[in-house]
Protein backbone atom coordinates (compact mmCIF):
# COMPACT_ATOMS: atom_id res chain seq x y z
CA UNK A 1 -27.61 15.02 13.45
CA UNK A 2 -24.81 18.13 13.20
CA UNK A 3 -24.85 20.07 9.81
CA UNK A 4 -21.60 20.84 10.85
CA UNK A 5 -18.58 18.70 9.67
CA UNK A 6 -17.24 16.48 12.25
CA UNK A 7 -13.44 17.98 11.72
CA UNK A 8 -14.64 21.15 12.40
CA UNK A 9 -16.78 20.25 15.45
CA UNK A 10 -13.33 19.15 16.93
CA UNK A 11 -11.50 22.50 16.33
CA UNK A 12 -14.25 24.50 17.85
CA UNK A 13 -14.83 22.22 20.68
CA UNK A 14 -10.86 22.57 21.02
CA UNK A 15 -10.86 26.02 20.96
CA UNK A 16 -13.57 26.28 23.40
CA UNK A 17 -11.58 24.35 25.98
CA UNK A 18 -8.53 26.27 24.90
CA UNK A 19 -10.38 29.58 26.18
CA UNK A 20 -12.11 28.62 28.81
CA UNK A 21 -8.87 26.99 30.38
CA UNK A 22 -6.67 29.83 29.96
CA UNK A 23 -9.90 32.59 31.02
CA UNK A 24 -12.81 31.81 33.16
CA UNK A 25 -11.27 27.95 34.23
CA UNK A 26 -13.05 27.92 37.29
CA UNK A 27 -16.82 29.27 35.92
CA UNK A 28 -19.54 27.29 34.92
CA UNK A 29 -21.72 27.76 32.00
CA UNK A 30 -25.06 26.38 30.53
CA UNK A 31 -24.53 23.82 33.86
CA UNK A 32 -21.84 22.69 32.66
CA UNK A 33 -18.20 22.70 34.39
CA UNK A 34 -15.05 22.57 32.06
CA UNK A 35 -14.08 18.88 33.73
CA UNK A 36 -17.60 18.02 32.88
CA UNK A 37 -17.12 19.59 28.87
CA UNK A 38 -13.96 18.00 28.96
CA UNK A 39 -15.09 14.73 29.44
CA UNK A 40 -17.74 15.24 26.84
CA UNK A 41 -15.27 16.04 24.03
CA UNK A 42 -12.57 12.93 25.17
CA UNK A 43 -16.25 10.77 24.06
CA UNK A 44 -16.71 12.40 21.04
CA UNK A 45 -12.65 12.10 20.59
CA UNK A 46 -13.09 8.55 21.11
CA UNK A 47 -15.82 7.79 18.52
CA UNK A 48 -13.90 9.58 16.73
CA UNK A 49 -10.64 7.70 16.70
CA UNK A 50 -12.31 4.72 16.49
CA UNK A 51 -14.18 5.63 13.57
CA UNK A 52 -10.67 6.62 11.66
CA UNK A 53 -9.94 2.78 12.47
CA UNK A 54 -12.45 1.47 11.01
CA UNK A 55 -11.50 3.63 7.46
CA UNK A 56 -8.41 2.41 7.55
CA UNK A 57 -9.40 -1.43 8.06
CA UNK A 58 -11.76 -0.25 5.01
CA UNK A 59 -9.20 0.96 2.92
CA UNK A 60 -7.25 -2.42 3.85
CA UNK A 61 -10.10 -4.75 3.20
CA UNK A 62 -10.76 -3.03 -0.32
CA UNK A 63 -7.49 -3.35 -1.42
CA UNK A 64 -7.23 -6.98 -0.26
CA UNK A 65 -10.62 -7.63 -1.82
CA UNK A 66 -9.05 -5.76 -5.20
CA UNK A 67 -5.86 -7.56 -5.12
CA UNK A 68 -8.14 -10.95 -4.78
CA UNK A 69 -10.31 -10.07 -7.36
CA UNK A 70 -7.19 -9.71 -9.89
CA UNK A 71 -6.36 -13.24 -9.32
CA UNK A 72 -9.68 -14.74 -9.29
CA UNK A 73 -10.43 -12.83 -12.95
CA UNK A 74 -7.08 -14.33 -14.34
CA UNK A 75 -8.18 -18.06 -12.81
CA UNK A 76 -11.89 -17.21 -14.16
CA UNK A 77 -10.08 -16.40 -17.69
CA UNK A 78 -7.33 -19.47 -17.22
CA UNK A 79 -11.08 -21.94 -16.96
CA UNK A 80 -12.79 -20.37 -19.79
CA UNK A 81 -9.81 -20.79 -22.06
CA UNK A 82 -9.97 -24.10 -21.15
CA UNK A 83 -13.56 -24.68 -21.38
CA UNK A 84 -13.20 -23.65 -24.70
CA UNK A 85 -10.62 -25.73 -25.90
CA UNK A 86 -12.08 -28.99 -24.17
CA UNK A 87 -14.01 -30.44 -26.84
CA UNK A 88 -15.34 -33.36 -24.08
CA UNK A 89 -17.69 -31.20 -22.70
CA UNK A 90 -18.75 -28.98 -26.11
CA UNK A 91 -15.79 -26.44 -26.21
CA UNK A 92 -16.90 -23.01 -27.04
CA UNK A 93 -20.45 -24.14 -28.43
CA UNK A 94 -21.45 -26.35 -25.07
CA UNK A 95 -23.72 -26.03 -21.90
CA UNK A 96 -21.10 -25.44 -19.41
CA UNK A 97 -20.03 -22.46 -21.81
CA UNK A 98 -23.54 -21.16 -21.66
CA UNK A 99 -24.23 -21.57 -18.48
CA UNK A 100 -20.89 -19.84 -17.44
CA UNK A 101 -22.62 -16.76 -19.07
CA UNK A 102 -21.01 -16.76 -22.60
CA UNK A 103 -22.91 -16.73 -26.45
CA UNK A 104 -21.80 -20.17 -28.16
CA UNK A 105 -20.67 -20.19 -31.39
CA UNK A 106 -24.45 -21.31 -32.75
CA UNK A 107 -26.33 -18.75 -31.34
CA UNK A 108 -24.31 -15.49 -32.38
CA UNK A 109 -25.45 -13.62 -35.09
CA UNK A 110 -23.04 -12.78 -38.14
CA UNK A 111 -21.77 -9.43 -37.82
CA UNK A 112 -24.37 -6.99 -40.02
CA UNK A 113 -21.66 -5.07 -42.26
CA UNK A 114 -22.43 -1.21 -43.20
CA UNK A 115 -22.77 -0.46 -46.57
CA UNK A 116 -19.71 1.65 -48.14
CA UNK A 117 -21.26 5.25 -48.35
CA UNK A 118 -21.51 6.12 -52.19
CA UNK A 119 -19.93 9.14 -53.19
CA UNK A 120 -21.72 11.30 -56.00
């Protein structure tokens, strides 16, 4: 794995090509011809593009995903509402309440008030 950034990997891999087309187009270095280096950087060009698709079909599928979890939170709050006002099944001190992960009514606690500070 490259502790260099991917971005910049392109621009000096760019550059690279850049000179060695326009200076020494016919040499070979390291074993390697400039077709040959060429073809190595349309690969990592590829991977590359193909990774920017992916992104952007993330970005897409987390906003879809948001924009679904909107609606599902104001259906989720549209059922508890109702829940609660459906005496039938216990309203807002029954089973289904509890088990849809709210405190009924019996088993809160009464709010502990603060004493009022005393001045001397």
């Amino acid at each position: 794995m490259s502790r260099v950034a991917p971005g910049a990997i392109q621009e000096r891999y760019k550059r690279y090509i850049q000179a060695w087309e326009t200076l020494f187009p016919d040499s070979v270095f390291g074993g390697v011809t400039l077709a040959q280096f060429k073809a190595m950087a349309a690969i990592s060009n590829k991977d590359c593009d193909v990774i920017a698709d992916l992104d952007t079909q993330m970005a897409g599928a987390i906003a879809s995903r948001d924009g679904n979890d909107d609606t599902i939170m104001d259906a989720m709050e549209l059922i508890v509402n109702g829940v609660r006002a459906d005496k039938s099944v216990g309203g807002g001190d029954g089973v289904l309440y509890k088990e849809m992960g709210y405190v009924p009514k019996s088993q809160r606690k009464p709010p502990v008030r603060k004493p009022k500070p005393t001045t001397p």
